[in-house]
N, C-alpha and C. Protein backbone atom coordinates (compact mmCIF):
# COMPACT_ATOMS: atom_id res chain seq x y z
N UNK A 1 38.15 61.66 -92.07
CA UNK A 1 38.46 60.37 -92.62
C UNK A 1 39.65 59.74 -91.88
N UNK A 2 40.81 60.38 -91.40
CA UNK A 2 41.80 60.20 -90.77
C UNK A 2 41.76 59.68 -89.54
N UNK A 3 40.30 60.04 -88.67
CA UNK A 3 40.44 59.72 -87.49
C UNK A 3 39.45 58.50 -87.17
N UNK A 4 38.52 58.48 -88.55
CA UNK A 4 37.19 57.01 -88.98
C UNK A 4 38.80 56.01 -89.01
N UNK A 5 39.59 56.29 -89.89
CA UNK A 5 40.58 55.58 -90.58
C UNK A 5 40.99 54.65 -89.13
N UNK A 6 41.78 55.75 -88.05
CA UNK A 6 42.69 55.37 -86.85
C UNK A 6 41.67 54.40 -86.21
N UNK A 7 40.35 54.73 -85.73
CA UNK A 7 39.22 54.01 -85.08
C UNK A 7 39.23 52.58 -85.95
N UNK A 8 39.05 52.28 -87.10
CA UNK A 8 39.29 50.74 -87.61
C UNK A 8 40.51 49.83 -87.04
N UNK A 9 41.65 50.85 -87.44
CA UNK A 9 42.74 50.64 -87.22
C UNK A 9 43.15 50.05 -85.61
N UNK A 10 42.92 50.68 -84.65
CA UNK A 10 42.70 50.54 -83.20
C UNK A 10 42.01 49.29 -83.11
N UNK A 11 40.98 49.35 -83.71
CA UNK A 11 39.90 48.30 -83.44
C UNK A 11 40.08 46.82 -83.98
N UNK A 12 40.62 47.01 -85.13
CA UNK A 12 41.37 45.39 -85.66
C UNK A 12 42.82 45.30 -85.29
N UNK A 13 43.29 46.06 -84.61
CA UNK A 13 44.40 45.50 -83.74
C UNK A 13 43.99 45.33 -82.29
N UNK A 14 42.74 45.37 -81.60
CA UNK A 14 42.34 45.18 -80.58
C UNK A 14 42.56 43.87 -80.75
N UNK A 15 41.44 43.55 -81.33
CA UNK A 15 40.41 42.14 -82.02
C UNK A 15 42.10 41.38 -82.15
N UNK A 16 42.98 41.65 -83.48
CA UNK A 16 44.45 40.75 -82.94
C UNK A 16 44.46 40.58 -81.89
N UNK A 17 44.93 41.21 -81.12
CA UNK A 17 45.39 41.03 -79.61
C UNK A 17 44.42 40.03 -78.76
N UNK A 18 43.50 40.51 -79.14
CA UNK A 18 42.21 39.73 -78.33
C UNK A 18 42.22 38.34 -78.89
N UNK A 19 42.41 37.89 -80.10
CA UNK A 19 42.37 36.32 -80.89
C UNK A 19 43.87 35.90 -80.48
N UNK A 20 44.86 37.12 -80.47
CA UNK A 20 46.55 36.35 -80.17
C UNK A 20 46.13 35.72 -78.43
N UNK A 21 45.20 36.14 -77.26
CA UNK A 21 45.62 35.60 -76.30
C UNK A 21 44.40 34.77 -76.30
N UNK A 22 43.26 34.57 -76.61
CA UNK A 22 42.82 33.51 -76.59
C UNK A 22 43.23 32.42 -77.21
N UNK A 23 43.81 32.35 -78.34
CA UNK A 23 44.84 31.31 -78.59
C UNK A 23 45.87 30.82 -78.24
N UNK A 24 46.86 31.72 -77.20
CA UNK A 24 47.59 31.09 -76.32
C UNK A 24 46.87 30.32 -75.09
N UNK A 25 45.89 31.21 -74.41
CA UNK A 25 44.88 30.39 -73.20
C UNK A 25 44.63 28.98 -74.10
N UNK A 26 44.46 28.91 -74.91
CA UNK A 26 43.55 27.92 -75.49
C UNK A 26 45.21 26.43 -75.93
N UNK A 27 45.70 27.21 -76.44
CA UNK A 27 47.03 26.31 -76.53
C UNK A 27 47.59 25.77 -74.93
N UNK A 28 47.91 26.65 -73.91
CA UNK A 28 48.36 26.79 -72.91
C UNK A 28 47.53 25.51 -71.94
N UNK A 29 46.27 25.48 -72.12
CA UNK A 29 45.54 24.50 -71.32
C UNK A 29 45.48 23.49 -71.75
N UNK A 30 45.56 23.19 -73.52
CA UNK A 30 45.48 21.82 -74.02
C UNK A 30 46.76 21.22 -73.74
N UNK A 31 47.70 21.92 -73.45
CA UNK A 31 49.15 21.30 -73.17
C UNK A 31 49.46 20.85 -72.10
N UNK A 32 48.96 21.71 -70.89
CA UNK A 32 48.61 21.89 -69.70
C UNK A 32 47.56 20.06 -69.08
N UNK A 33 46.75 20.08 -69.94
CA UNK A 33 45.76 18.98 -70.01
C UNK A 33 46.53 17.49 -70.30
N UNK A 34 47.04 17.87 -71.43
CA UNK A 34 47.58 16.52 -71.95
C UNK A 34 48.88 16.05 -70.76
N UNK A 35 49.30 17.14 -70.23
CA UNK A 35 50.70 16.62 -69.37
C UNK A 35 50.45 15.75 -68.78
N UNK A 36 49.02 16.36 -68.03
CA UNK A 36 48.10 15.97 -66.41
C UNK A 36 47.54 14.79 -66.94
N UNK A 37 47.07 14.23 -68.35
CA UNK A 37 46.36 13.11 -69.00
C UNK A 37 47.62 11.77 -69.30
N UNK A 38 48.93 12.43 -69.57
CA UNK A 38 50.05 11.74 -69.81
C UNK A 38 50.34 11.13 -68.07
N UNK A 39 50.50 12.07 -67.72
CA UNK A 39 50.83 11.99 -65.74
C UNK A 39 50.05 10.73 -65.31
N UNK A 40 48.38 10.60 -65.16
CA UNK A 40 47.44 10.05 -65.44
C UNK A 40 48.06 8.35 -65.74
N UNK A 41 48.24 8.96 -66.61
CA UNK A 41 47.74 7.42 -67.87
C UNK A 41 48.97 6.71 -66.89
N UNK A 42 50.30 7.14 -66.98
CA UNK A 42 51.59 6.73 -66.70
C UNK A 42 51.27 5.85 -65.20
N UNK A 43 50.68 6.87 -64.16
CA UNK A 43 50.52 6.12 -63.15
C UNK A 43 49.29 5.09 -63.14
N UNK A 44 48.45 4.52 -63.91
CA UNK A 44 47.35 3.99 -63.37
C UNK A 44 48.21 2.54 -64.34
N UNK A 45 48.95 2.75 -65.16
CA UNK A 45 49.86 1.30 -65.76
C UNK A 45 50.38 1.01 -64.95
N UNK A 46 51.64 1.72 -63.75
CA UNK A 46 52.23 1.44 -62.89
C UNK A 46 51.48 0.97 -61.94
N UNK A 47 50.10 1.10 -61.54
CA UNK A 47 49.13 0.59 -60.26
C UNK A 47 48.79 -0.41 -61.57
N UNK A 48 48.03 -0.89 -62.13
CA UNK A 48 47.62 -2.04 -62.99
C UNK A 48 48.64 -3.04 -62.94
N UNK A 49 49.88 -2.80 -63.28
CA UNK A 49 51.46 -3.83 -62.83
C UNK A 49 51.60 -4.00 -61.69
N UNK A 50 51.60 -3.15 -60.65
CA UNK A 50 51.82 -3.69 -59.58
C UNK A 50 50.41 -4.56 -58.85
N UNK A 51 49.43 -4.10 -59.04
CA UNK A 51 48.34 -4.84 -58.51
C UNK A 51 48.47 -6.64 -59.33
N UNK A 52 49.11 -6.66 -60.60
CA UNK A 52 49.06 -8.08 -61.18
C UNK A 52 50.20 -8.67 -60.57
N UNK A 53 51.14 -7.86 -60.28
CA UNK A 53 52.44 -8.51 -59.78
C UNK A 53 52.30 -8.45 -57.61
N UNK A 54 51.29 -7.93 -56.99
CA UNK A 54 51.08 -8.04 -55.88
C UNK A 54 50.09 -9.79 -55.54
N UNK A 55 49.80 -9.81 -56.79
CA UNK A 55 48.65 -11.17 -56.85
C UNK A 55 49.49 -12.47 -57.17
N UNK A 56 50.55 -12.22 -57.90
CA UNK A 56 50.99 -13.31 -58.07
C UNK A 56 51.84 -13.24 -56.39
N UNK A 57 52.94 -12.63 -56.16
CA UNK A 57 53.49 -12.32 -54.75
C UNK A 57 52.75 -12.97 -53.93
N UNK A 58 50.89 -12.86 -53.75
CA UNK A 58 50.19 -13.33 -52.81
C UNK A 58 50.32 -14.85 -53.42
N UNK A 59 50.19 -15.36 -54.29
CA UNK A 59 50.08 -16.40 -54.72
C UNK A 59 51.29 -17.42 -54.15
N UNK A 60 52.30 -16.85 -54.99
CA UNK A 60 53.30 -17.31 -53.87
C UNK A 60 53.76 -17.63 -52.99
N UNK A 61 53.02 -16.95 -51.68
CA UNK A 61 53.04 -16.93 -50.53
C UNK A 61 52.20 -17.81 -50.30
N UNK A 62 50.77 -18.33 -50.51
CA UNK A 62 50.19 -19.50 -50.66
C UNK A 62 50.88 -20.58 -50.77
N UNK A 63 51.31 -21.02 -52.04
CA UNK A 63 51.96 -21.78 -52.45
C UNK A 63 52.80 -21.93 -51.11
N UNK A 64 53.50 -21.87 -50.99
CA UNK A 64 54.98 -21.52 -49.88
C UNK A 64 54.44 -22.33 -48.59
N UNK A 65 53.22 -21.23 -48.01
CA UNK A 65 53.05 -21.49 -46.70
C UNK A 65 52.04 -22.89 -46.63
N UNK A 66 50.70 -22.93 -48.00
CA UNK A 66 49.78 -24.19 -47.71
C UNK A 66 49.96 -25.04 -48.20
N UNK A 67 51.13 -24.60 -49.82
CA UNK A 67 50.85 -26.04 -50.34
C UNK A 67 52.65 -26.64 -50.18
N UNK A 68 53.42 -25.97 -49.16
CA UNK A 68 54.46 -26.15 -49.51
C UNK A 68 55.29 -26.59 -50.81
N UNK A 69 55.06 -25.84 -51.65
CA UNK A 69 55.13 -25.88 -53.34
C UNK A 69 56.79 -24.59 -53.12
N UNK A 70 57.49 -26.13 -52.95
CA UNK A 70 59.02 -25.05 -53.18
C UNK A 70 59.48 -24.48 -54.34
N UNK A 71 58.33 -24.91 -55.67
CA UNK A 71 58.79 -24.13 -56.96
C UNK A 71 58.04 -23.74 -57.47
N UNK A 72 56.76 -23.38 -56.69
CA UNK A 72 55.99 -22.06 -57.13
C UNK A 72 55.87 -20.95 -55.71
N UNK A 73 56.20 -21.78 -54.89
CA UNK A 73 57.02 -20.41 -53.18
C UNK A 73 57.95 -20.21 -53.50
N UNK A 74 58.88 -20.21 -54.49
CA UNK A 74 60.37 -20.13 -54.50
C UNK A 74 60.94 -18.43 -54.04
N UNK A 75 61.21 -18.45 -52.88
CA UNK A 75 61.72 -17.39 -52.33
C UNK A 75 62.40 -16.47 -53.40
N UNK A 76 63.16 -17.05 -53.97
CA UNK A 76 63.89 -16.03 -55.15
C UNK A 76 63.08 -15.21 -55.74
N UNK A 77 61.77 -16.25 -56.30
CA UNK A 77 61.10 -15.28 -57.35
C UNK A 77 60.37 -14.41 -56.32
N UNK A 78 59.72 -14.38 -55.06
CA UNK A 78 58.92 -13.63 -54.38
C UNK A 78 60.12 -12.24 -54.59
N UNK A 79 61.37 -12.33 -54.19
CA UNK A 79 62.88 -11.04 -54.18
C UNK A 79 62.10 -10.69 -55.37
N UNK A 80 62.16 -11.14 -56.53
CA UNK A 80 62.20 -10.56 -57.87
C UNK A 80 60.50 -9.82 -58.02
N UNK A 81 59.42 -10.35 -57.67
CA UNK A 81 58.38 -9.70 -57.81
C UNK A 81 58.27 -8.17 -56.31
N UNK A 82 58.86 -8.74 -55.40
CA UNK A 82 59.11 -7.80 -54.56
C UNK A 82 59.87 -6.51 -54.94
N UNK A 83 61.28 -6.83 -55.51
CA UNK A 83 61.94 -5.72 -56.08
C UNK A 83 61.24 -5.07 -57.46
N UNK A 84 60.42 -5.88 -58.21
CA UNK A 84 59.51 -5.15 -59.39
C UNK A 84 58.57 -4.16 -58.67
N UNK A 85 58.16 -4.71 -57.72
CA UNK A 85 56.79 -3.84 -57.22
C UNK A 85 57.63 -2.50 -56.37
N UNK A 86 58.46 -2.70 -56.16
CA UNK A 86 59.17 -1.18 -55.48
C UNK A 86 59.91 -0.49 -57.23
N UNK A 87 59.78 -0.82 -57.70
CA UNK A 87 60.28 -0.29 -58.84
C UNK A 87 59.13 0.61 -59.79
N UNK A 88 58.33 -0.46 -59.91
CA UNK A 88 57.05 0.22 -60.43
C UNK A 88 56.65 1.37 -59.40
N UNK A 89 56.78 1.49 -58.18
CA UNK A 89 56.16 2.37 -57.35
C UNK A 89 56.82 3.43 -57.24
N UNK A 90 57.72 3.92 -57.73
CA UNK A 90 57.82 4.81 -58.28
C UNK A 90 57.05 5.66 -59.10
N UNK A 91 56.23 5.26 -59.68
CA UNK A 91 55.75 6.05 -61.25
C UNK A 91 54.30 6.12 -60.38
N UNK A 92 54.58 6.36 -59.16
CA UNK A 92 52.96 6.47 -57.72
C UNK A 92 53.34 7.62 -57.16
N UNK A 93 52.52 7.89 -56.29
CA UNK A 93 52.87 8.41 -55.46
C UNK A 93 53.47 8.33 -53.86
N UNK A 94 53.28 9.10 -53.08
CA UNK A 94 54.57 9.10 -51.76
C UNK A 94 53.40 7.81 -51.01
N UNK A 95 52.36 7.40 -51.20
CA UNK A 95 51.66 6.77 -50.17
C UNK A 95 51.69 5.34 -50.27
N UNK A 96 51.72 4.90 -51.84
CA UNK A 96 52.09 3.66 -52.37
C UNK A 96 53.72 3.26 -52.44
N UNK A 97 54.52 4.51 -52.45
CA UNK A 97 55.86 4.14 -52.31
C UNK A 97 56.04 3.33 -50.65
N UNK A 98 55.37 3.96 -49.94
CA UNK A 98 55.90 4.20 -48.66
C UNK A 98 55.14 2.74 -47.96
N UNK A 99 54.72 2.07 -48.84
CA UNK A 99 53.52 0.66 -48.29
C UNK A 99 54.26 -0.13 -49.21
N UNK A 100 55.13 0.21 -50.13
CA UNK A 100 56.01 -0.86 -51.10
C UNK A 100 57.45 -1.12 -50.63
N UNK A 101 57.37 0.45 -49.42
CA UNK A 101 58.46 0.09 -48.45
C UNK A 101 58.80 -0.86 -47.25
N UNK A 102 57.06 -0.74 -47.29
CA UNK A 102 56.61 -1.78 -45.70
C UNK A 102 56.73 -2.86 -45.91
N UNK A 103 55.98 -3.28 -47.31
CA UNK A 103 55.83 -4.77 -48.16
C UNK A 103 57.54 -5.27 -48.25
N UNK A 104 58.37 -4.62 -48.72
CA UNK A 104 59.66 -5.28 -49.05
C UNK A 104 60.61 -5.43 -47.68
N UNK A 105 59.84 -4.86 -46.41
CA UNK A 105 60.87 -4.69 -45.26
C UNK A 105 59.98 -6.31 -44.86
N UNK A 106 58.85 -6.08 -45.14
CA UNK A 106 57.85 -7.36 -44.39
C UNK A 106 58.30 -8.88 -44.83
N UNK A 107 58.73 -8.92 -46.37
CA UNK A 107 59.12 -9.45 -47.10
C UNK A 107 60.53 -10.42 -46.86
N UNK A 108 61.50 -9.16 -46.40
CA UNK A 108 62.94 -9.07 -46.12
C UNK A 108 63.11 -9.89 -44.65
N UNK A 109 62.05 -9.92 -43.88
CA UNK A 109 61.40 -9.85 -42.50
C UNK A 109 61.18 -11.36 -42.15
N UNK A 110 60.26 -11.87 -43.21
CA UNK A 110 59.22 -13.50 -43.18
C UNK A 110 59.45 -14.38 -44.38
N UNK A 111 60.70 -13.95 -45.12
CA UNK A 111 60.25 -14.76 -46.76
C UNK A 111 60.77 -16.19 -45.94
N UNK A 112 62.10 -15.98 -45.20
CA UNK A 112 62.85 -17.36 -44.77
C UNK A 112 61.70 -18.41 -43.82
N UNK A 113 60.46 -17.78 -43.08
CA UNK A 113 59.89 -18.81 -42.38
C UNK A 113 58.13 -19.10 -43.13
N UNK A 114 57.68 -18.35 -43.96
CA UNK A 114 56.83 -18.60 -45.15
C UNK A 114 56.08 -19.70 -44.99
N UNK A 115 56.86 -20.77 -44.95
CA UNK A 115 56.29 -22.46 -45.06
C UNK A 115 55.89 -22.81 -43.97
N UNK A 116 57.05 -22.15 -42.78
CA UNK A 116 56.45 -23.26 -41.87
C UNK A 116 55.16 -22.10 -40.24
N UNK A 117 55.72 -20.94 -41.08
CA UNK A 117 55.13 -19.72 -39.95
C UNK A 117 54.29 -19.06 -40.27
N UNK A 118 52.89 -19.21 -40.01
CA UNK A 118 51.77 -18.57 -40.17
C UNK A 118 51.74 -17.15 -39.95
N UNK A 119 52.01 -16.87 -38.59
CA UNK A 119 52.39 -15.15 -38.79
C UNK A 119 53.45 -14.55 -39.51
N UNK A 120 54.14 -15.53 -40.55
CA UNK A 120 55.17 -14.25 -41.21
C UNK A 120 54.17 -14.72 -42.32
N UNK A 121 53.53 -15.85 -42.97
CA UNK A 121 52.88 -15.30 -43.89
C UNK A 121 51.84 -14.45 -43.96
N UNK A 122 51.02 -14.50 -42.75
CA UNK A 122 49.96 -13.18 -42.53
C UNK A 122 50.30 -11.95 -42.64
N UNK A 123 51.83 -12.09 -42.18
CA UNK A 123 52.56 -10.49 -42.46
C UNK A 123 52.43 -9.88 -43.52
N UNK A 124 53.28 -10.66 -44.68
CA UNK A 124 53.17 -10.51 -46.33
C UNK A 124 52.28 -10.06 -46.68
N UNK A 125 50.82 -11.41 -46.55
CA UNK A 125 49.89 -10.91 -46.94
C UNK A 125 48.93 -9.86 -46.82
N UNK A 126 49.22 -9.68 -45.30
CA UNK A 126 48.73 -7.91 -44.54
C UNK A 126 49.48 -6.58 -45.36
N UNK A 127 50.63 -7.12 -45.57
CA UNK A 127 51.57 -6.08 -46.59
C UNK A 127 50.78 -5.87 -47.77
N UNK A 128 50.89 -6.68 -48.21
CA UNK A 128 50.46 -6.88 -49.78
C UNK A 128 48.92 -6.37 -49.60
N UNK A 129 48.04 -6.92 -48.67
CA UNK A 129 46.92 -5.92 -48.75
C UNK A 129 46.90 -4.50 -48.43
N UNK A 130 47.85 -4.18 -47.63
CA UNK A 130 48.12 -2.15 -47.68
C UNK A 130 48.50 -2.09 -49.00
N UNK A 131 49.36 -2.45 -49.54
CA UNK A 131 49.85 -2.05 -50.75
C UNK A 131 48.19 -1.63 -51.86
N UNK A 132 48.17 -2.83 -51.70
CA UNK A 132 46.53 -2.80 -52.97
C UNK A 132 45.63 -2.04 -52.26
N UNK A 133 45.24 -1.55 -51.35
CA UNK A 133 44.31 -0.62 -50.60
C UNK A 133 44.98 0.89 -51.09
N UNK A 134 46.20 0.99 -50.80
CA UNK A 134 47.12 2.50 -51.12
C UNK A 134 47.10 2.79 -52.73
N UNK A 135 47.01 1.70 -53.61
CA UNK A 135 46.67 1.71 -54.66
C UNK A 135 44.74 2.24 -55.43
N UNK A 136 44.29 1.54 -54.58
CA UNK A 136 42.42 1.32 -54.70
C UNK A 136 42.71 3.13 -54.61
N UNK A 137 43.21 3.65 -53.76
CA UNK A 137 42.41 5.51 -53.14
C UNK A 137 43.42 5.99 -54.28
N UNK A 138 44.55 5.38 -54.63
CA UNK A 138 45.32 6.47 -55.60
C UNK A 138 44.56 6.19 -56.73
N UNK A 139 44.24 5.11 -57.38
CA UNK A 139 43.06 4.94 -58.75
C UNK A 139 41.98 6.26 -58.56
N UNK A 140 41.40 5.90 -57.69
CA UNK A 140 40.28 7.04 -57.45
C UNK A 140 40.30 8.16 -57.39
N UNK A 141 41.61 8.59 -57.29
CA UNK A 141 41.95 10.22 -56.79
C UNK A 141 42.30 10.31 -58.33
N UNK A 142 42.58 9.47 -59.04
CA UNK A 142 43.25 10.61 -60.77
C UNK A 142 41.65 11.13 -61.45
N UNK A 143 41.91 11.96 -62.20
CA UNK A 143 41.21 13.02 -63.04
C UNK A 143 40.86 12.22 -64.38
């Protein structure tokens, strides 16, 4: 009876052991999941903002260069949507940072001749299209 007894005994402390680590695996991955779903979510707001705030930027630059519209080109605000979009690009990765680097040097580069210089606005807008292209492959790459 003593040794029927130990054999239960053994055996429903297996079975514990066996339910204690499938419930950590099982805890461990939903946490694991949600980080990578939080990670996720965080960056595709930061590409959704910057893609609305790269459109107006282009817009701007329109304004500026075709319709010479000095208060919807207003250089200031292009600084301010320029410095948003390097801000947001952060919460990206190294490939969209590094095209939000190009955009604000391009920026820093052509904002002063805009109106009257076709190749600094082609610049911008060549910027501003890497930017939204570096964005398009990072959308596609999340889980």
């Amino acid at each position: 009876m003593d040794s029927q007894f130990r054999r239960k005994y053994q055996r429903s402390q297996m079975a514990v052991v066996l339910s204690l680590a499938f419930a950590l695996a099982g805890f461990s991955y939903n946490v694991w999941r949600m980080e990578v779903s939080e990670s996720n979510n965080t960056t595709r707001t930061a590409c959704f903002e910057i893609l609305m705030n790269l459109s107006k930027l282009e817009q701007l630059v329109y304004a500026a260069h075709y319709d010479r519209d000095e208060s919807e080109g207003n250089p200031r605000k292009g600084w301010v949507l320029v410095g948003l979009i390097a801000d947001l690009s952060e919460l990206t990765d190294t490939d969209v940072r590094e095209e939000t680097v190009n955009l604000k040097a391009a920026w820093s580069a052509n904002w002063s001749n805009l109106a009257t210089d076709r190749p600094a606005a082609d610049n911008v807008v060549n910027a501003i299209d890497a930017v939204r292209n570096k964005i398009k492959v990072l959308l596609r790459s999340l889980n």
